[in-house]
N, C-alpha and C. Protein backbone atom coordinates (compact mmCIF):
# COMPACT_ATOMS: atom_id res chain seq x y z
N UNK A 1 68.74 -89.05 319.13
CA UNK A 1 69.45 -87.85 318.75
C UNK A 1 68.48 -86.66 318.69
N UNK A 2 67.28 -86.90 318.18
CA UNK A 2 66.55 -85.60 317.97
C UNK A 2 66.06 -85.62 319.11
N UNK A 3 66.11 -84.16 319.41
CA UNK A 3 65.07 -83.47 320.57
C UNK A 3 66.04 -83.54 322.52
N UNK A 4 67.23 -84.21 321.83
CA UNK A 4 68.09 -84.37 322.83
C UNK A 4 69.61 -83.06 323.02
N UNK A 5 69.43 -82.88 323.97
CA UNK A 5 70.52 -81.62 324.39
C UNK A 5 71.61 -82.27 324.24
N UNK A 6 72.63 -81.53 323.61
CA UNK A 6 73.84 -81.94 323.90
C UNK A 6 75.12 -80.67 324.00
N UNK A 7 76.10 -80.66 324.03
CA UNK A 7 77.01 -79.59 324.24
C UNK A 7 78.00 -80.13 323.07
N UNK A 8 78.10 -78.61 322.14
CA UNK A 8 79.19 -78.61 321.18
C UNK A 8 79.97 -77.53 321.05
N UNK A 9 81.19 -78.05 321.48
CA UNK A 9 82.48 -76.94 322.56
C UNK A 9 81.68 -75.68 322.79
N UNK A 10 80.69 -76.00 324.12
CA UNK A 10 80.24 -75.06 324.81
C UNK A 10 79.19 -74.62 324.33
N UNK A 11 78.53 -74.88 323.31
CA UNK A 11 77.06 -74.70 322.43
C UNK A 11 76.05 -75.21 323.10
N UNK A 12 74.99 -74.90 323.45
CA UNK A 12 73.96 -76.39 323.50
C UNK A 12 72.95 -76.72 322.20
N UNK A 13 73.32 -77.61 322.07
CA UNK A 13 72.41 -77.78 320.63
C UNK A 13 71.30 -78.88 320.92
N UNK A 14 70.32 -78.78 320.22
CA UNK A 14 68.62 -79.46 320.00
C UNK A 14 68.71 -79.46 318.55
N UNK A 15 68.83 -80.84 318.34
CA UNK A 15 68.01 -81.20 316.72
C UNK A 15 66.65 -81.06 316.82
N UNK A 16 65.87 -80.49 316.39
CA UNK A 16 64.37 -80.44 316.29
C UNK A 16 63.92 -81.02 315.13
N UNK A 17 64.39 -80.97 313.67
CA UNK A 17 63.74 -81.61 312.45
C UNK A 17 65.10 -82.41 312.17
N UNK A 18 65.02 -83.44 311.81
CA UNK A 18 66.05 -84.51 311.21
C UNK A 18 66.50 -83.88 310.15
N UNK A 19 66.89 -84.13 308.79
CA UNK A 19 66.95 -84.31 307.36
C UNK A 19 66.18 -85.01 307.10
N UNK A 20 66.40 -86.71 307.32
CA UNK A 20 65.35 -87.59 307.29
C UNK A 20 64.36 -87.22 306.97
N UNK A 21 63.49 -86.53 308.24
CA UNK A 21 62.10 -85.91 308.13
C UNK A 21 61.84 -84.65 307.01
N UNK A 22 62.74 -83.87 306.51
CA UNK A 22 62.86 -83.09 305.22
C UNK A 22 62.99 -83.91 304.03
N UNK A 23 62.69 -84.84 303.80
CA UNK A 23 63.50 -85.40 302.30
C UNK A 23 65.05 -85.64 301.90
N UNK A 24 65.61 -84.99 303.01
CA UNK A 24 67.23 -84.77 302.91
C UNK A 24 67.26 -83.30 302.46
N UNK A 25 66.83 -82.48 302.67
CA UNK A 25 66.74 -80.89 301.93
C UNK A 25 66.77 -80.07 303.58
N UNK A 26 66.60 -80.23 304.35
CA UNK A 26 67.47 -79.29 305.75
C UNK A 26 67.37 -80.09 306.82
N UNK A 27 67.88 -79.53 308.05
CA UNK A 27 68.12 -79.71 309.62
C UNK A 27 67.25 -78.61 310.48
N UNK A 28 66.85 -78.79 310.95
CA UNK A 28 66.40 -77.46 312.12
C UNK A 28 67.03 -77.61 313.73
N UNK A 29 67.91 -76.80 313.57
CA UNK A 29 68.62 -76.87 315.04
C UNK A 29 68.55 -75.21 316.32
N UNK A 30 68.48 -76.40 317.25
CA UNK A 30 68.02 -75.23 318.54
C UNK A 30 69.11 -74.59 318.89
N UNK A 31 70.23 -73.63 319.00
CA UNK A 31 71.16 -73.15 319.57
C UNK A 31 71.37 -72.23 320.49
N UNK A 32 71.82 -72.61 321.97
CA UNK A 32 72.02 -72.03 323.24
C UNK A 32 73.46 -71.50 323.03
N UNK A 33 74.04 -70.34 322.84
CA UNK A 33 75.84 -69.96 322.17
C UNK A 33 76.04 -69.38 323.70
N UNK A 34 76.96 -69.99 324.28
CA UNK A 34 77.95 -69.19 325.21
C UNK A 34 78.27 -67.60 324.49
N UNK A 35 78.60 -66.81 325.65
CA UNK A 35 79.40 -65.29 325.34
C UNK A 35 80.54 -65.96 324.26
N UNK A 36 80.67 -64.54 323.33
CA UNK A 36 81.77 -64.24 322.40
C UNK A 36 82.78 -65.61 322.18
N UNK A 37 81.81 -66.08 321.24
CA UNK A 37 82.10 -67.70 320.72
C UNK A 37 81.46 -67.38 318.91
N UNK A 38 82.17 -68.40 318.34
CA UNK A 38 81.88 -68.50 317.05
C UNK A 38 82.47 -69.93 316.44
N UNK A 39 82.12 -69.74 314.85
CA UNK A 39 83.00 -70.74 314.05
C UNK A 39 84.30 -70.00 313.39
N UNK A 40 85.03 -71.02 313.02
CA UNK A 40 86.23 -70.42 311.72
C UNK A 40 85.04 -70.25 310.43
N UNK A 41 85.41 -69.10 309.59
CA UNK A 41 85.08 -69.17 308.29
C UNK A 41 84.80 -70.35 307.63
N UNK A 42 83.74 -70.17 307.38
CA UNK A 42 83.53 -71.59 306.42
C UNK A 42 82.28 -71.68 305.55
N UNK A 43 82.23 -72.73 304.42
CA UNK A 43 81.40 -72.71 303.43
C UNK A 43 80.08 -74.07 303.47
N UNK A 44 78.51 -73.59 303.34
CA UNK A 44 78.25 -74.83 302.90
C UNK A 44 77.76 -75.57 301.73
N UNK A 45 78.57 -76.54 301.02
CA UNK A 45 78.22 -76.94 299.63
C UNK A 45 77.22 -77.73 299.62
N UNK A 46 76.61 -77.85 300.49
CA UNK A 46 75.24 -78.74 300.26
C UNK A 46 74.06 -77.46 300.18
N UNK A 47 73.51 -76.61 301.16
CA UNK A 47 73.03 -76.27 301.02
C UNK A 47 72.88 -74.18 301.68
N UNK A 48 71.65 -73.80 301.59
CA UNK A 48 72.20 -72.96 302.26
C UNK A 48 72.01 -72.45 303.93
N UNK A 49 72.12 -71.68 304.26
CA UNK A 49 71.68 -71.89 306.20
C UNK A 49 70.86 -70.52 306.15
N UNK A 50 70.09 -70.59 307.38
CA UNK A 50 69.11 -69.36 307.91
C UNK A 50 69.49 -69.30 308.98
N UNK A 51 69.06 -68.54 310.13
CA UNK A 51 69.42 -67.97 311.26
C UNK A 51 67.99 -66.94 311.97
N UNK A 52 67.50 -67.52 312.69
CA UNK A 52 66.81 -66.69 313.26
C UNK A 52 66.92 -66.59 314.96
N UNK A 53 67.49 -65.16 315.16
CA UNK A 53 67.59 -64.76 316.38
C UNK A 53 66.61 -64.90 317.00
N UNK A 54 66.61 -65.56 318.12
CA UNK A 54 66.37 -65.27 319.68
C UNK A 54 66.30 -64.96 320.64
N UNK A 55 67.42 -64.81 321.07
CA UNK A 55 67.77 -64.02 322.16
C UNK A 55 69.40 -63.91 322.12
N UNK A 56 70.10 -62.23 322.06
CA UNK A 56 71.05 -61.91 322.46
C UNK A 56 71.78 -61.50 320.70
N UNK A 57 72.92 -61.09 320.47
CA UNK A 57 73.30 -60.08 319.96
C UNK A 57 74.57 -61.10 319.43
N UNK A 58 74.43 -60.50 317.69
CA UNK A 58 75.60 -61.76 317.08
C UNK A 58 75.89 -60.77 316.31
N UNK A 59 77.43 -61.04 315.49
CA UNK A 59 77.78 -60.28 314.46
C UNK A 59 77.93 -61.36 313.19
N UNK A 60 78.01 -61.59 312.33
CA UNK A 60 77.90 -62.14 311.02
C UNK A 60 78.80 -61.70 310.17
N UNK A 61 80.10 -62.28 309.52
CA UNK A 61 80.76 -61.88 308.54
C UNK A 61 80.21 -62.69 307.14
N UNK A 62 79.31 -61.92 306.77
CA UNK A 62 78.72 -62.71 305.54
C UNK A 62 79.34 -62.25 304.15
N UNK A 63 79.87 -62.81 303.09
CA UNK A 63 80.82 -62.51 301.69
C UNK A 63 82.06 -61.60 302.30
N UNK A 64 82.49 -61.37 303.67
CA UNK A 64 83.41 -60.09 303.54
C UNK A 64 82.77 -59.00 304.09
N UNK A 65 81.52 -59.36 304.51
CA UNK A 65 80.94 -58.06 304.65
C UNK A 65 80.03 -58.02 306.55
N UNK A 66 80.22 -57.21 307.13
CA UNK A 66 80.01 -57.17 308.53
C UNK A 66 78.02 -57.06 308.53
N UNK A 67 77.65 -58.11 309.61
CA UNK A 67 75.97 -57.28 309.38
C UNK A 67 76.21 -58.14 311.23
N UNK A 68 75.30 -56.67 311.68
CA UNK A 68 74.90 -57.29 313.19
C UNK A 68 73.82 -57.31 313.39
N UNK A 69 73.38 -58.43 313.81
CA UNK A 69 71.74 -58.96 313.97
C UNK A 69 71.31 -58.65 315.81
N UNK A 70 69.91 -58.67 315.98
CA UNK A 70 69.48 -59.13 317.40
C UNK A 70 68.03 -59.69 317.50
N UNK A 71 67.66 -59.63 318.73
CA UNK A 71 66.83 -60.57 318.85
C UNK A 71 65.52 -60.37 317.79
N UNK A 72 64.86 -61.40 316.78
CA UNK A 72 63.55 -61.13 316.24
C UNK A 72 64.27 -61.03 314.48
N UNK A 73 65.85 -60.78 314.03
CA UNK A 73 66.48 -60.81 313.26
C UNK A 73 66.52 -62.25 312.08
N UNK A 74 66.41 -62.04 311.04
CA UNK A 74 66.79 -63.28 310.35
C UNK A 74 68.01 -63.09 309.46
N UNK A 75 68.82 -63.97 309.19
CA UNK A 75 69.81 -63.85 308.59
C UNK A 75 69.77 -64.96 307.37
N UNK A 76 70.34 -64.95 306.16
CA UNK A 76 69.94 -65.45 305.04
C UNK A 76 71.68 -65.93 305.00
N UNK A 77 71.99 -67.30 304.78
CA UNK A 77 73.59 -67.31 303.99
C UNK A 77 73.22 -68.01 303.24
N UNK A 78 73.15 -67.89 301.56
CA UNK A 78 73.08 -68.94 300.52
C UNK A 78 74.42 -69.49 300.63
N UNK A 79 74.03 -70.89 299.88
CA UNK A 79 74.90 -71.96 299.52
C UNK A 79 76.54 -71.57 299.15
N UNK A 80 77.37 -71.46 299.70
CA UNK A 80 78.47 -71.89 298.96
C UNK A 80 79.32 -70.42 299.39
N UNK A 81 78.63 -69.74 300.36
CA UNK A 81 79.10 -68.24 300.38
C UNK A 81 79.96 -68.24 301.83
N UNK A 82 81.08 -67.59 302.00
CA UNK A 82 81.65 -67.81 303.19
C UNK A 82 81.31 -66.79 304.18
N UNK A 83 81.35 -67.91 305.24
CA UNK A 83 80.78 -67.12 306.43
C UNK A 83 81.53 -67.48 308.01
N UNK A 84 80.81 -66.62 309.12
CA UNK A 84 80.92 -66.78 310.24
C UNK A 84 80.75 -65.71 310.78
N UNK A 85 80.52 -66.20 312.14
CA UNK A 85 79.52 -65.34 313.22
C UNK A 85 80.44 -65.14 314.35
N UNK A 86 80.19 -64.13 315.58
CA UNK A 86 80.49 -64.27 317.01
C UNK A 86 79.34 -63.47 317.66
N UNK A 87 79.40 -64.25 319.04
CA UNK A 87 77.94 -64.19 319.55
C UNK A 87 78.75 -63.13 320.28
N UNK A 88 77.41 -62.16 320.79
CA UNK A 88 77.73 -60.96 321.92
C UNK A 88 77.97 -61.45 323.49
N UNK A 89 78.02 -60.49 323.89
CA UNK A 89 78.78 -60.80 325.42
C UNK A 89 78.07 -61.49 326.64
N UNK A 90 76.69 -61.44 326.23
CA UNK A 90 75.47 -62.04 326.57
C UNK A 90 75.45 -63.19 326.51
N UNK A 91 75.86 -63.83 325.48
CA UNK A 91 75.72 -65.06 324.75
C UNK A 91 74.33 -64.70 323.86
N UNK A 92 73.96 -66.03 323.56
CA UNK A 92 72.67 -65.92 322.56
C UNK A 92 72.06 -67.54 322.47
N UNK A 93 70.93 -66.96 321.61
CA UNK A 93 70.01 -68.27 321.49
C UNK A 93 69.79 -68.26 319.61
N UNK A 94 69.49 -69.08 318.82
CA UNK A 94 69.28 -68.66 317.28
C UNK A 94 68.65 -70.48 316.94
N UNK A 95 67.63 -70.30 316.45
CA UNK A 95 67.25 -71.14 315.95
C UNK A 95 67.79 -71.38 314.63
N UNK A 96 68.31 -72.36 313.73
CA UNK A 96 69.07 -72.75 312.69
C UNK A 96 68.34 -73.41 311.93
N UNK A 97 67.81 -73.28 310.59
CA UNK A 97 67.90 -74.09 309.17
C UNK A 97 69.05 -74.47 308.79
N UNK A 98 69.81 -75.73 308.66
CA UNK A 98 71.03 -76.09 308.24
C UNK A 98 70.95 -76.49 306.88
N UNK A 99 71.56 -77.05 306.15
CA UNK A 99 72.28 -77.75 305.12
C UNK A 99 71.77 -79.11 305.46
N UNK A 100 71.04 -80.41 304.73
CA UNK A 100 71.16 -81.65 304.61
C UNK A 100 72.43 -81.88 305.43
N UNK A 101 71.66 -82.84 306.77
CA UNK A 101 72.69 -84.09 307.35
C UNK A 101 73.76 -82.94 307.89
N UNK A 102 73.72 -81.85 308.01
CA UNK A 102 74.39 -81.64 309.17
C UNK A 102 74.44 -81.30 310.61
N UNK A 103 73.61 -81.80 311.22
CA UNK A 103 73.40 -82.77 312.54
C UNK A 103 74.13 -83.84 312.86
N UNK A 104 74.10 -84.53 311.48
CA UNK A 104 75.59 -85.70 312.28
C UNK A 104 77.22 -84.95 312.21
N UNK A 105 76.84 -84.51 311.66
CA UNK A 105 78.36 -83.89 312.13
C UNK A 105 78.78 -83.15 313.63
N UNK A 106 77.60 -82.27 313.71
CA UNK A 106 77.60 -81.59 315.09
C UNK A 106 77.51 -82.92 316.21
N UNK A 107 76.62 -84.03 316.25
CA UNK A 107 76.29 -85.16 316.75
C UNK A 107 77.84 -86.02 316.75
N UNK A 108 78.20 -85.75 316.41
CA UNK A 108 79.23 -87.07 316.04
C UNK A 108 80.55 -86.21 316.28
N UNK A 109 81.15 -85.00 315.84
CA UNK A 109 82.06 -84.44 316.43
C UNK A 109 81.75 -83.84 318.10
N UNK A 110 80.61 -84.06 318.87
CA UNK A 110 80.27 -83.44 320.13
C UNK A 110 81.30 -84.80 320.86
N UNK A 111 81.53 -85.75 320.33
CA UNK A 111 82.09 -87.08 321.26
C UNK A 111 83.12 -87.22 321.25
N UNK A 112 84.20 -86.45 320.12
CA UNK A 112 85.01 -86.36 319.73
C UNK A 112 86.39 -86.05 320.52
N UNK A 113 86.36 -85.26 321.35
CA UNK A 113 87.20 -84.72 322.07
C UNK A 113 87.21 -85.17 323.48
N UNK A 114 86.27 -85.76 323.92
CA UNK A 114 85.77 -86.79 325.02
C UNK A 114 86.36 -87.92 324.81
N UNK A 115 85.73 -88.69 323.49
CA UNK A 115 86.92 -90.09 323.09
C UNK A 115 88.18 -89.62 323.45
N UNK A 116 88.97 -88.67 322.86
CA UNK A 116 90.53 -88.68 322.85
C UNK A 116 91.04 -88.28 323.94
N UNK A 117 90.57 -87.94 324.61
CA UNK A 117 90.44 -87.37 326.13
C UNK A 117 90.88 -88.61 326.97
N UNK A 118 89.75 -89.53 326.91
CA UNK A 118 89.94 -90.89 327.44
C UNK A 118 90.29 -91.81 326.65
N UNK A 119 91.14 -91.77 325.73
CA UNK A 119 92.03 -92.46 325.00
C UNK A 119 93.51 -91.98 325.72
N UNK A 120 93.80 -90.72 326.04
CA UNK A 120 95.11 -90.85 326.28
C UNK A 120 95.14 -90.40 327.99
N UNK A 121 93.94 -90.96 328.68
CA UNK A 121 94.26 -91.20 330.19
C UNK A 121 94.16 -92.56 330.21
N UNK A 122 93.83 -93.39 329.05
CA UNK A 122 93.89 -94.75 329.00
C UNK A 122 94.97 -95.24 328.93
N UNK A 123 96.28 -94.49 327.75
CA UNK A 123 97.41 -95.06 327.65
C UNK A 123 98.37 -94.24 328.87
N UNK A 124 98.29 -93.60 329.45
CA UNK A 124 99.03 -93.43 330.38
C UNK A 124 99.36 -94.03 331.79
């Protein structure tokens, strides 16, 4: 899993640091973002996330509140605060501090839609 490319709906993601290898206290993930892509709003209760731009142009809805980053930018979301992003028209690159163990989630929902995919060209 670590250090291996994979695609998450259209992301490319690189685990670079486990949790494991943190104590269980973060993730470090590589992110390649397609043009004007994002997440739904959402919170993380484990821990909190960083963001450091790379390459290309993101907007950030951090508490309610609009901040647009670019390349050389860091972005701070503590724990528990709601958020979400959309990448510019460019797409983008952002290296990630995550939250404990969330790599398997990205890891494990990337197969997700592939299984069910070929689950129902199976029953047909």
């Amino acid at each position: 899993m670590k250090d291996k490319l994979f695609d998450f709906h259209g992301a490319k993601f690189t685990i670079k640091v486990l949790s494991s290898e943190t104590n269980g206290t973060y993730t470090i993930l590589d992110i390649m973002h397609p043009p004007n892509i994002g997440p739904a709003l959402h919170i993380h209760p484990k821990g909190s996330e960083t963001f450091y731009i790379v390459d290309g142009d993101y907007e950030f809805i951090l508490d309610g509140k609009s901040v647009t980053v670019k390349p050389g930018d860091v972005i701070f979301v503590p724990e528990g605060v709601p958020h979400r992003f959309i990448v510019g028209y460019k797409g983008g690159h952002a290296l990630v501090i995550s939250p404990p163990e969330l790599e398997f989630y990205f890891f494990k929902v990337n197969y997700l839609p592939r299984a069910r995919f070929h689950m129902k060209q199976n029953q047909v």
